[in-house]
PDB file of N, CA and C in Angstrom:
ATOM      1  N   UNK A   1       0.848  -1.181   0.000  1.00  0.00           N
ATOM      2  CA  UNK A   1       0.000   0.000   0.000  1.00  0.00           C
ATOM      3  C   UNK A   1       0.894   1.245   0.000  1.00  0.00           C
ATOM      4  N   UNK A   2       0.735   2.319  -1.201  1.00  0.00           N
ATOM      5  CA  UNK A   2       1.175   3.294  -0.884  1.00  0.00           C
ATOM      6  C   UNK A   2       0.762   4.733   0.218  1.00  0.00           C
ATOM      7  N   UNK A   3       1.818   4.475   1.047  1.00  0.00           N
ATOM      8  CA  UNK A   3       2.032   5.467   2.602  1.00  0.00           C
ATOM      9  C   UNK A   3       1.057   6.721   2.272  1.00  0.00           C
ATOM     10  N   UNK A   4       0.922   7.651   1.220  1.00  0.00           N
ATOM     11  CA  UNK A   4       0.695   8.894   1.089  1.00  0.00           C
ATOM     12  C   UNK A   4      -0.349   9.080   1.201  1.00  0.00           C
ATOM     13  N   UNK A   5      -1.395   7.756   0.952  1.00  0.00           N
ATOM     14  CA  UNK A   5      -2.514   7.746   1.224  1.00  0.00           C
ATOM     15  C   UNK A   5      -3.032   8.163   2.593  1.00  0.00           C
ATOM     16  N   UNK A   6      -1.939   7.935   3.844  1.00  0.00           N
ATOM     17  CA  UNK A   6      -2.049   8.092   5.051  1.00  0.00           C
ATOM     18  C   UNK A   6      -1.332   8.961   5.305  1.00  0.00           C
ATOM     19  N   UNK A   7      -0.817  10.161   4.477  1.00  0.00           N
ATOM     20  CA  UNK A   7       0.059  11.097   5.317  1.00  0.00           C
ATOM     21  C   UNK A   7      -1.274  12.321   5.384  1.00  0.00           C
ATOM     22  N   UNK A   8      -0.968  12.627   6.802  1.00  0.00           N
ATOM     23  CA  UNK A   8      -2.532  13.540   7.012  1.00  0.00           C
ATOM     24  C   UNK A   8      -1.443  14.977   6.503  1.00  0.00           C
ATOM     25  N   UNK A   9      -0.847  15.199   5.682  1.00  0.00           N
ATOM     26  CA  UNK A   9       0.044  16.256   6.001  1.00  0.00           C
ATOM     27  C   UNK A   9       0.459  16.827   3.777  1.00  0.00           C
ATOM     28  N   UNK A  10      -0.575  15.443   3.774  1.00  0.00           N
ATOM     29  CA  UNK A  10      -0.178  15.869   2.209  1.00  0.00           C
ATOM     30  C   UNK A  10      -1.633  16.929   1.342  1.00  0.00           C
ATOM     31  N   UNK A  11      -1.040  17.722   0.994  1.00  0.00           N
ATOM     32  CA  UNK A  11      -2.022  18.916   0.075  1.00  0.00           C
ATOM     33  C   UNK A  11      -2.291  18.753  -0.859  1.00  0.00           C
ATOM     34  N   UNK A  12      -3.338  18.393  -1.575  1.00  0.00           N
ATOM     35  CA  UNK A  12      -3.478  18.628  -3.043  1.00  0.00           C
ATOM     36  C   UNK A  12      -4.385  19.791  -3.694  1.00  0.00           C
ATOM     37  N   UNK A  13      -3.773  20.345  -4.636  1.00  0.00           N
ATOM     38  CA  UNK A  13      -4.758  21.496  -5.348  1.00  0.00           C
ATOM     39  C   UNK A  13      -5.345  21.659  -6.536  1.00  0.00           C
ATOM     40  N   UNK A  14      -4.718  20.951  -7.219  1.00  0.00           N
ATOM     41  CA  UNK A  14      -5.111  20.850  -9.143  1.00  0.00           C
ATOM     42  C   UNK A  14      -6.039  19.960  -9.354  1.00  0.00           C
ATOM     43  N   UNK A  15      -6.978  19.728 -10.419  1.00  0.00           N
ATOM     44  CA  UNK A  15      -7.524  18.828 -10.650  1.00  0.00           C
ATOM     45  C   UNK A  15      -6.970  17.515 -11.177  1.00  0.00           C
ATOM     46  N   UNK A  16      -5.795  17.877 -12.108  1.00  0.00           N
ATOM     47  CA  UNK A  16      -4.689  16.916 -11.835  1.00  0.00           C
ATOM     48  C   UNK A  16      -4.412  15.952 -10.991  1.00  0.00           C
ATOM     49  N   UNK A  17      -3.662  16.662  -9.886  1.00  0.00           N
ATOM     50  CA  UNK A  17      -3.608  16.275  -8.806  1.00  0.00           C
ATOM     51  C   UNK A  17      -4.269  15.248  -8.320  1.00  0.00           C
ATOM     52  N   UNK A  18      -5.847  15.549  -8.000  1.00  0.00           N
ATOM     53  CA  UNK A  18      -7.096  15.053  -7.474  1.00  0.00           C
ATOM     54  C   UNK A  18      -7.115  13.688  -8.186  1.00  0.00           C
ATOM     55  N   UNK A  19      -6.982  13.716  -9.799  1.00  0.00           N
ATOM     56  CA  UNK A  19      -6.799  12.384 -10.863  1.00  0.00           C
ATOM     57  C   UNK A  19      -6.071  11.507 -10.240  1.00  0.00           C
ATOM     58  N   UNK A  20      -4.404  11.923 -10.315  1.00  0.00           N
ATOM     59  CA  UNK A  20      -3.961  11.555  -9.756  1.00  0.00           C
ATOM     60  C   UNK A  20      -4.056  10.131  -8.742  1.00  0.00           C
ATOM     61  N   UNK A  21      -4.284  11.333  -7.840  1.00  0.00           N
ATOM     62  CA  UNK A  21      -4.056  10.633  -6.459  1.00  0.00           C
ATOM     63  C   UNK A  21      -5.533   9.745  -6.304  1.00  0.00           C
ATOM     64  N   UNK A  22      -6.904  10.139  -6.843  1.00  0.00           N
ATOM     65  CA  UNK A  22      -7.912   9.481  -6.746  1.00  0.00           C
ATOM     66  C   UNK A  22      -8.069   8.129  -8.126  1.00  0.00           C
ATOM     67  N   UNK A  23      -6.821   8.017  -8.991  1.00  0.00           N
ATOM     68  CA  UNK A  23      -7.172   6.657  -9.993  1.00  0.00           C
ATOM     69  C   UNK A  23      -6.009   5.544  -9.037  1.00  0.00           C
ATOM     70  N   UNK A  24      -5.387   6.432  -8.084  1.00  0.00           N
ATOM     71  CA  UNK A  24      -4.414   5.155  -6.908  1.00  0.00           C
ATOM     72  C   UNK A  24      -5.525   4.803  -5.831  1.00  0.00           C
ATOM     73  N   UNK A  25      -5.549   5.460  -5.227  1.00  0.00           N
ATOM     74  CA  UNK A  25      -6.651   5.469  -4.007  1.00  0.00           C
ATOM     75  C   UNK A  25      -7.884   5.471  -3.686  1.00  0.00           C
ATOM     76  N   UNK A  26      -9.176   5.820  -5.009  1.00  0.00           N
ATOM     77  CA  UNK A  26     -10.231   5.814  -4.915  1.00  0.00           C
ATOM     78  C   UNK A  26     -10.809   6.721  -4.048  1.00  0.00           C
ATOM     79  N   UNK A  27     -10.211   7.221  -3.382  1.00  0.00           N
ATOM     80  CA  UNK A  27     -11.035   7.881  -2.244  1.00  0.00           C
ATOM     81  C   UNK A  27     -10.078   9.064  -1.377  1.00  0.00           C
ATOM     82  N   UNK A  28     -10.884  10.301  -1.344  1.00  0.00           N
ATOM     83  CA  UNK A  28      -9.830  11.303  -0.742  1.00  0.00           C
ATOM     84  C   UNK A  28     -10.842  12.226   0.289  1.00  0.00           C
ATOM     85  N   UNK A  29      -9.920  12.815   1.377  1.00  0.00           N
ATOM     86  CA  UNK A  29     -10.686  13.369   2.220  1.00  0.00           C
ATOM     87  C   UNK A  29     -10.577  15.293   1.475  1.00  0.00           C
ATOM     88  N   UNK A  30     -11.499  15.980   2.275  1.00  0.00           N
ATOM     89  CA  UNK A  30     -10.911  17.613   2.530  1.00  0.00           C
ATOM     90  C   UNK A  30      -9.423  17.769   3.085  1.00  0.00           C
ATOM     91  N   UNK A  31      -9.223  16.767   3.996  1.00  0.00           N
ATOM     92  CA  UNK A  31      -7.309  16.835   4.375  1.00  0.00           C
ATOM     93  C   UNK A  31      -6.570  17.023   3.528  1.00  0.00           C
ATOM     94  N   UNK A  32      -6.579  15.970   2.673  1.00  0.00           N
ATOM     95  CA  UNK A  32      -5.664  15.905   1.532  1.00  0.00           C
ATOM     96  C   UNK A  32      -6.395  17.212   0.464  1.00  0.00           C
ATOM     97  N   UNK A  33      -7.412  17.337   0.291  1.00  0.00           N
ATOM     98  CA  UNK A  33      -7.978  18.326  -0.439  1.00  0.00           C
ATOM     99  C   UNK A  33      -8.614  18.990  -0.385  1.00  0.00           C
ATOM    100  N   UNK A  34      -8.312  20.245   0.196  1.00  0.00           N
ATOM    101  CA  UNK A  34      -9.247  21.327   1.461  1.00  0.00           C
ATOM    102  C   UNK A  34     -10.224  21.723   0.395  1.00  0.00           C
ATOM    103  N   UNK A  35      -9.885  21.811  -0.794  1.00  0.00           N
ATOM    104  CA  UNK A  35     -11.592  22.899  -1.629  1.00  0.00           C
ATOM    105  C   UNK A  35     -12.767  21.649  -1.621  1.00  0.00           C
ATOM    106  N   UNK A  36     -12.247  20.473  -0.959  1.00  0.00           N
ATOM    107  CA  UNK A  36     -13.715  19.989  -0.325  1.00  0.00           C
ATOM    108  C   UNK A  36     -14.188  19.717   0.509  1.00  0.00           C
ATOM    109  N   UNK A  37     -13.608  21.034   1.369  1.00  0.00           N
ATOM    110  CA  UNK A  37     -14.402  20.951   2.743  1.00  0.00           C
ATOM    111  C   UNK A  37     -15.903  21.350   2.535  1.00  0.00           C
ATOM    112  N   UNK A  38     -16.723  21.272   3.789  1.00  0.00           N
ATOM    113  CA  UNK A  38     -18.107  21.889   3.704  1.00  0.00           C
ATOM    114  C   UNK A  38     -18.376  22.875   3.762  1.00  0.00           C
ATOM    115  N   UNK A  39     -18.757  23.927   2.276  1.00  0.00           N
ATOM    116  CA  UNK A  39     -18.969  25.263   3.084  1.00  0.00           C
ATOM    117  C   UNK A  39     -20.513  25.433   1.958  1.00  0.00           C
ATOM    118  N   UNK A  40     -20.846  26.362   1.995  1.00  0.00           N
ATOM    119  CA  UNK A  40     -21.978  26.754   0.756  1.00  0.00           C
ATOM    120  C   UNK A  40     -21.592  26.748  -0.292  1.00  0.00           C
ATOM    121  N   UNK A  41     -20.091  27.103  -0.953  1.00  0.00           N
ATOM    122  CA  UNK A  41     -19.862  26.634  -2.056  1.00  0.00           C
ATOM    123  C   UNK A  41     -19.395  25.770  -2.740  1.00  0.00           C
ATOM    124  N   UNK A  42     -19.291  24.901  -1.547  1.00  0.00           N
ATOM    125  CA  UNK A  42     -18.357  23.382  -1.888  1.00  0.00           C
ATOM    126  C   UNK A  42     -18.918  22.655  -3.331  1.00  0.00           C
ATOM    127  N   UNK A  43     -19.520  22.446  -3.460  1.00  0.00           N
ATOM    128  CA  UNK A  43     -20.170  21.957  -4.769  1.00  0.00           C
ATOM    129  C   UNK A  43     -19.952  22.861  -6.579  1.00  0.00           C
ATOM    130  N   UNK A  44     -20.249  24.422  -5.673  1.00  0.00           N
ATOM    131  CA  UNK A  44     -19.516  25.241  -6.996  1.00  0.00           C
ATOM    132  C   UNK A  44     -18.399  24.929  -7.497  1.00  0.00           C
ATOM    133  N   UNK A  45     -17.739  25.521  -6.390  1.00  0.00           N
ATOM    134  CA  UNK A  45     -16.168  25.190  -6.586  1.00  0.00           C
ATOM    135  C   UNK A  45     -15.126  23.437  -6.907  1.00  0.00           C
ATOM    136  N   UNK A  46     -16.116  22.770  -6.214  1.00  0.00           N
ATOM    137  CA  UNK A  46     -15.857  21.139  -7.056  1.00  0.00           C
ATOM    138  C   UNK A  46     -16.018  21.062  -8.083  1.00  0.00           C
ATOM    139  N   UNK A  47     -17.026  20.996  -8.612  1.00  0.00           N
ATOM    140  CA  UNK A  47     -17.979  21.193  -9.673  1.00  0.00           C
ATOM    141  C   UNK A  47     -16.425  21.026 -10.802  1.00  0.00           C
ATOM    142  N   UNK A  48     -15.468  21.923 -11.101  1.00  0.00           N
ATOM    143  CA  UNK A  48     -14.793  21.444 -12.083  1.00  0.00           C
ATOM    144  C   UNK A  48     -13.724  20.232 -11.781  1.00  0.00           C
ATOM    145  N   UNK A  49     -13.761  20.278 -10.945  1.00  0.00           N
ATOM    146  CA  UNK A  49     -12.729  18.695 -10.642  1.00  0.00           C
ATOM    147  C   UNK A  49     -13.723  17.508 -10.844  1.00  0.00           C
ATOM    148  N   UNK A  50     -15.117  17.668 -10.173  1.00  0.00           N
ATOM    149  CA  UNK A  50     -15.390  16.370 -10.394  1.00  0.00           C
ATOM    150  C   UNK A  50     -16.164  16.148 -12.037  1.00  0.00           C
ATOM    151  N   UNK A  51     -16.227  17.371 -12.944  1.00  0.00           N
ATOM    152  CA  UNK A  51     -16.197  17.014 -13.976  1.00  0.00           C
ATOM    153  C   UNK A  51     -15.051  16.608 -14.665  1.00  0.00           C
ATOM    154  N   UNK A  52     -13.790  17.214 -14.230  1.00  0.00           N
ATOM    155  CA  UNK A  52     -12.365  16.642 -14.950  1.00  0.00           C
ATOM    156  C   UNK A  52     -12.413  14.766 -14.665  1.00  0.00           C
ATOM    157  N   UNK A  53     -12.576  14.468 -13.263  1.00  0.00           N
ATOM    158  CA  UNK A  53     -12.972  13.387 -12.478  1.00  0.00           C
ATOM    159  C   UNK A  53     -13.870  12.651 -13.741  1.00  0.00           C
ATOM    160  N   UNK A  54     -14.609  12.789 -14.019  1.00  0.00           N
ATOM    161  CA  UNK A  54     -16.109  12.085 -14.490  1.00  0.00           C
ATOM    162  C   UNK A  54     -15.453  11.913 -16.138  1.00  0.00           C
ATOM    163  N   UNK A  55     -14.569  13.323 -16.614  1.00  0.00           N
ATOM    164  CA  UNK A  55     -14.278  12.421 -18.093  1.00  0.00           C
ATOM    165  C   UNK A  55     -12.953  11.761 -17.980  1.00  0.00           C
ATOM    166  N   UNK A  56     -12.427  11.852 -17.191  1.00  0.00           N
ATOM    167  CA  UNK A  56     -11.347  10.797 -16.973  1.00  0.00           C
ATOM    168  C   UNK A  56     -11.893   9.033 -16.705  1.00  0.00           C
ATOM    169  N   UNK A  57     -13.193   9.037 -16.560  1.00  0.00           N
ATOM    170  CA  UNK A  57     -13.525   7.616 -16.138  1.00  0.00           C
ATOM    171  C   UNK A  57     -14.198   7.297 -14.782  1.00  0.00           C
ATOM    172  N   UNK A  58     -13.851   8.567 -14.028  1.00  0.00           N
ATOM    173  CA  UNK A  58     -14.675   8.339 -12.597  1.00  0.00           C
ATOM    174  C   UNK A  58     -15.958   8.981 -12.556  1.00  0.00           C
ATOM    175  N   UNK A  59     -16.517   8.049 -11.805  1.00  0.00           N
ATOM    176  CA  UNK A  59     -18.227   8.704 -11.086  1.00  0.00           C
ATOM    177  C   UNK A  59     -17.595   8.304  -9.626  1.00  0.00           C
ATOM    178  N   UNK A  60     -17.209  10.335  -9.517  1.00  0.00           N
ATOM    179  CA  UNK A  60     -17.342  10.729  -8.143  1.00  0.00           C
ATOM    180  C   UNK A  60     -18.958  11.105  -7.215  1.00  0.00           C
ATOM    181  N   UNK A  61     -18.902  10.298  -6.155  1.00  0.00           N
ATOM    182  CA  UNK A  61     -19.934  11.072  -4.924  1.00  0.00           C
ATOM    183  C   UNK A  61     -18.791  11.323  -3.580  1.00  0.00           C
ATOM    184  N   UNK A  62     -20.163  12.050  -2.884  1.00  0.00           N
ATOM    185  CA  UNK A  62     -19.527  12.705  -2.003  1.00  0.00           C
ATOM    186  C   UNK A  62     -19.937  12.588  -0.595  1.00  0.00           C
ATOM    187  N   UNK A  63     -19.800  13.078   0.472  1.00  0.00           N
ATOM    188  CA  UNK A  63     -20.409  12.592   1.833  1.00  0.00           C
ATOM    189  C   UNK A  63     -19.469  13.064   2.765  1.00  0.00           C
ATOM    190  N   UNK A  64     -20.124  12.769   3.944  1.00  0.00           N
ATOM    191  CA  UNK A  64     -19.217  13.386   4.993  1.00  0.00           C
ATOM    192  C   UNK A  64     -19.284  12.734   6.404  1.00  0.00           C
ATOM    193  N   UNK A  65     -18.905  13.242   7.653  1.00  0.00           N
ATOM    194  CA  UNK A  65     -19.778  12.406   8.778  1.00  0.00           C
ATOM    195  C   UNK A  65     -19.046  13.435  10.023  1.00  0.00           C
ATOM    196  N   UNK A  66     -19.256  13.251  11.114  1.00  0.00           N
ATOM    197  CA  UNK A  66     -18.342  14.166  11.846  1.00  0.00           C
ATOM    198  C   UNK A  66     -17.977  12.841  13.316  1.00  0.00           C
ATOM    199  N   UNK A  67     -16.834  13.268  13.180  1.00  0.00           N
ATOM    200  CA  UNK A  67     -15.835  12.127  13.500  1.00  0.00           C
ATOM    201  C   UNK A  67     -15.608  12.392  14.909  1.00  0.00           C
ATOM    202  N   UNK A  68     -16.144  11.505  15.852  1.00  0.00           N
ATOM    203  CA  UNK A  68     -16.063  11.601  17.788  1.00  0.00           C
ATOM    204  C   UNK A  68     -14.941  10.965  18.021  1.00  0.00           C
ATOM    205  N   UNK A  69     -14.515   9.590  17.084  1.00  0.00           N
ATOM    206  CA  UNK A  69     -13.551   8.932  18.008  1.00  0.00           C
ATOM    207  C   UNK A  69     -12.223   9.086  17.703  1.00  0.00           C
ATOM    208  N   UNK A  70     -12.237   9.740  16.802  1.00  0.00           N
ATOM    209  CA  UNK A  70     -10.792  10.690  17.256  1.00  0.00           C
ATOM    210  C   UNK A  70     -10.439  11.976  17.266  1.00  0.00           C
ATOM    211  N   UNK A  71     -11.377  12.337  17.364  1.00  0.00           N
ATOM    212  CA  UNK A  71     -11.633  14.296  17.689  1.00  0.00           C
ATOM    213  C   UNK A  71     -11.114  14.881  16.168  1.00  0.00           C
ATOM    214  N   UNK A  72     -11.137  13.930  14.873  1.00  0.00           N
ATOM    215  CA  UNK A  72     -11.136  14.872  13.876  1.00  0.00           C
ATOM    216  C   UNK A  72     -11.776  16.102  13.062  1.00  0.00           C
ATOM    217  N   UNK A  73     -13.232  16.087  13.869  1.00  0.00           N
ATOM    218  CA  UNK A  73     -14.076  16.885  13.602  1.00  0.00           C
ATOM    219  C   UNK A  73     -15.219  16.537  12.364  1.00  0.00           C
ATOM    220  N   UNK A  74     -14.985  17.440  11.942  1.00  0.00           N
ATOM    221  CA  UNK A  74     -16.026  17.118  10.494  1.00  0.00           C
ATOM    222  C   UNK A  74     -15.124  16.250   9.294  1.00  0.00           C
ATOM    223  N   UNK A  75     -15.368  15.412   8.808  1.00  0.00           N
ATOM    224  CA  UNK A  75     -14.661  14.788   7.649  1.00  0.00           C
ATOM    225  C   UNK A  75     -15.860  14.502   6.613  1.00  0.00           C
ATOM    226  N   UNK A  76     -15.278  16.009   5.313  1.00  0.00           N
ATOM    227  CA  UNK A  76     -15.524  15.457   4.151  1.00  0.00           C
ATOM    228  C   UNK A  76     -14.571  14.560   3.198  1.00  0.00           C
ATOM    229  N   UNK A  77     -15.472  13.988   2.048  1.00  0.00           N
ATOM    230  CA  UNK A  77     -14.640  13.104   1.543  1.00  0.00           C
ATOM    231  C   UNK A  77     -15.363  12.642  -0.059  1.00  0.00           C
ATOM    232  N   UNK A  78     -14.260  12.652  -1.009  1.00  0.00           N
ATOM    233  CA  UNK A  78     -15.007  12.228  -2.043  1.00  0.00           C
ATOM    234  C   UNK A  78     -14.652  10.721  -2.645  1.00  0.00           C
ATOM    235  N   UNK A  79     -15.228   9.602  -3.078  1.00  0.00           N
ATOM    236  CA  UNK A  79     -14.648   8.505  -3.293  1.00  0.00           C
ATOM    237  C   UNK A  79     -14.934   8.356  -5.046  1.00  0.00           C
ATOM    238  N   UNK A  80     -14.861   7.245  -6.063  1.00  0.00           N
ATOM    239  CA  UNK A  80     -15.372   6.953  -6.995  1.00  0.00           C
ATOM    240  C   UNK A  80     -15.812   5.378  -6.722  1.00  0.00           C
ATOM    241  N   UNK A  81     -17.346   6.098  -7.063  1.00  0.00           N
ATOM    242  CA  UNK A  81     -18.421   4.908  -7.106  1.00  0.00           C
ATOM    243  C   UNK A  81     -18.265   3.558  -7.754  1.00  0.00           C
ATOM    244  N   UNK A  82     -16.993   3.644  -8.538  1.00  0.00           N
ATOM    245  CA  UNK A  82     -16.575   2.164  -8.806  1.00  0.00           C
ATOM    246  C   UNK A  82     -16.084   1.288  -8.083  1.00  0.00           C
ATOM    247  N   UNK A  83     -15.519   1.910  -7.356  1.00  0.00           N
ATOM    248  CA  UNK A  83     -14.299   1.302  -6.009  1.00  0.00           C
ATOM    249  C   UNK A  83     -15.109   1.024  -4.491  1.00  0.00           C
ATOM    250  N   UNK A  84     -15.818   2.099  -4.379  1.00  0.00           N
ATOM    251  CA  UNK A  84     -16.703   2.295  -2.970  1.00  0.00           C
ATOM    252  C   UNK A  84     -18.063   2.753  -3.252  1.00  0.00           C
ATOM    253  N   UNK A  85     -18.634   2.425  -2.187  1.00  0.00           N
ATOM    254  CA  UNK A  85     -20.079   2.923  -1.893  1.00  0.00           C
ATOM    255  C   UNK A  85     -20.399   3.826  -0.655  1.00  0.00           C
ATOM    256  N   UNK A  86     -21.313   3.992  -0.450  1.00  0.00           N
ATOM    257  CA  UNK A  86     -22.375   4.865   1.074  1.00  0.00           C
ATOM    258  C   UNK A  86     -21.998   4.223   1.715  1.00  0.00           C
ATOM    259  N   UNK A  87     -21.504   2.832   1.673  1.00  0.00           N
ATOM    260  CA  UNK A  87     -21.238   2.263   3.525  1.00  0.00           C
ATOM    261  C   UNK A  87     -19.813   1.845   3.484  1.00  0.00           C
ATOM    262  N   UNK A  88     -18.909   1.447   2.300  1.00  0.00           N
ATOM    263  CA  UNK A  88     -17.753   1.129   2.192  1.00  0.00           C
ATOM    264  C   UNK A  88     -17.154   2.339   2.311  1.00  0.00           C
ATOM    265  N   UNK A  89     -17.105   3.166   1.976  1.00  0.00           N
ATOM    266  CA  UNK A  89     -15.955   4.445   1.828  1.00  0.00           C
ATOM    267  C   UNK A  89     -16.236   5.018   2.925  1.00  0.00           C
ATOM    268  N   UNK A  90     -17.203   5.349   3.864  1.00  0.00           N
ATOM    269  CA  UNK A  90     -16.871   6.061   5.295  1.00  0.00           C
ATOM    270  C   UNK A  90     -16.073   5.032   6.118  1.00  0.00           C
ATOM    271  N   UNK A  91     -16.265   3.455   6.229  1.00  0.00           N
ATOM    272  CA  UNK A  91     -15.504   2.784   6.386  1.00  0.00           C
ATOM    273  C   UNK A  91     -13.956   3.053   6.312  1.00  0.00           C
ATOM    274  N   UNK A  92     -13.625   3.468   4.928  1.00  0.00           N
ATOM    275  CA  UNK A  92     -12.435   3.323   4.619  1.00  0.00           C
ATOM    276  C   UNK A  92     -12.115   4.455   5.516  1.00  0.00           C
ATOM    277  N   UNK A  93     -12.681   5.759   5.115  1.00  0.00           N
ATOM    278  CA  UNK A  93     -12.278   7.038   5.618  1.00  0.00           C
ATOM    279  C   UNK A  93     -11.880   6.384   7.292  1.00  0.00           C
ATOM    280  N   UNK A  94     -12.675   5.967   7.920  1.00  0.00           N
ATOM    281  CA  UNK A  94     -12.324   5.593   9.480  1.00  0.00           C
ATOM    282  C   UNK A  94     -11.012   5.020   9.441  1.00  0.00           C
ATOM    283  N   UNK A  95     -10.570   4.580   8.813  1.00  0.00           N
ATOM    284  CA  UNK A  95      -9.680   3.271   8.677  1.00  0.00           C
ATOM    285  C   UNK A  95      -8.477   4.474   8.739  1.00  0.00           C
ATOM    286  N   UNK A  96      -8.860   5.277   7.696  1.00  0.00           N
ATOM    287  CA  UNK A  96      -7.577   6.173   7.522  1.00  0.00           C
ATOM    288  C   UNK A  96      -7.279   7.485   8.624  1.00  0.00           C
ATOM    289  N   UNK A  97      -8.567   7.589   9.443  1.00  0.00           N
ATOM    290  CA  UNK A  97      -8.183   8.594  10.662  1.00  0.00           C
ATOM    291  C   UNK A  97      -7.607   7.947  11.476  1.00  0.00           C
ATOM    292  N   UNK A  98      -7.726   6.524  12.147  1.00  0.00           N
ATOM    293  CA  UNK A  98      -7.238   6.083  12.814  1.00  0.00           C
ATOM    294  C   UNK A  98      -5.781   5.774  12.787  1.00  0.00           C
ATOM    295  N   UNK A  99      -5.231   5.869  11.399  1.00  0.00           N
ATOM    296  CA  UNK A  99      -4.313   5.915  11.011  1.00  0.00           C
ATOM    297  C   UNK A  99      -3.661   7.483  11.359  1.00  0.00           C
ATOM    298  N   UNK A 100      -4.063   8.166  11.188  1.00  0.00           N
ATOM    299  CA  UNK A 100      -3.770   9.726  11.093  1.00  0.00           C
ATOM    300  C   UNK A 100      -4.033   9.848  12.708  1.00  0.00           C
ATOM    301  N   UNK A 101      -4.622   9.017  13.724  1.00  0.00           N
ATOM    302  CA  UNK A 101      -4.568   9.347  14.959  1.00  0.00           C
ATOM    303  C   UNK A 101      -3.291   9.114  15.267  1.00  0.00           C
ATOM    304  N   UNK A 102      -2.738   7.871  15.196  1.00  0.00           N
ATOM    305  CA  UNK A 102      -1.311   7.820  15.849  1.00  0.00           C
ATOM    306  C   UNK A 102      -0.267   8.825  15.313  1.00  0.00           C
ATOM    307  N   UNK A 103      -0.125   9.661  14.226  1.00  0.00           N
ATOM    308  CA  UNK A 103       0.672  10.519  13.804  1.00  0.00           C
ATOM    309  C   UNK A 103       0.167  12.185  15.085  1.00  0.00           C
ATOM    310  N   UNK A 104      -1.030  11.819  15.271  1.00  0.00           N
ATOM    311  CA  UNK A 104      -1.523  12.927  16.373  1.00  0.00           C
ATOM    312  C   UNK A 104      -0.768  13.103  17.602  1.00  0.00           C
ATOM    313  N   UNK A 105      -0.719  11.396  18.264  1.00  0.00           N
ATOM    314  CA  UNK A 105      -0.043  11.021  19.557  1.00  0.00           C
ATOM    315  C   UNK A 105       1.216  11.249  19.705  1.00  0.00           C
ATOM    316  N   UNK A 106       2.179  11.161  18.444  1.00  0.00           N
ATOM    317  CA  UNK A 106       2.990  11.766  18.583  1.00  0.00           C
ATOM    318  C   UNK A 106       3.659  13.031  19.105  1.00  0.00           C
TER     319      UNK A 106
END
């Protein structure tokens, strides 16, 4: 498994980028890619990645949840619907805070 997937410390900004890192991983949080955090324009401002997303081959959705057991707060996150679903990809997302908790404890 490539590590970067779990570095809570990595930024991405391009839609590029987003390709990228989402035809390895399937699935990315607002961490790794803050213009999808939750705000009122989150969807505007996606809006061209997840069309770059969609003719590259992916059907991106999106979702979120707000995270108690490790005080991450709100976690958005976008996955492609080929790889994950509504109950698999918050899954995963857990999988990967808990991961990102022990880099906390440090």
């Amino acid at each position: 498994m490539n590590m970067t997937y779990f570095d809570p410390d990595e930024i991405l900004q391009t839609k590029e980028e987003a390709l990228d890192y989402m035809e390895v991983h399937g699935i990315m949080t607002d961490a790794t890619f803050p213009k999808l955090n939750d705000t009122g324009n989150t969807d505007k401002h996606m809006a061209p990645v997840y069309k770059y997303l969609r003719e590259n081959g992916m059907y991106i959705l999106h979702t979120g949840f707000y995270d108690r057991t490790f005080n991450f707060g709100a976690i958005y996150f976008m996955f492609d619907a080929n790889r994950f679903d509504y109950q698999t990809a918050p899954a995963e997302v857990k999988k990967i805070l808990k991961i990102w908790s022990k880099f906390q404890s440090n």
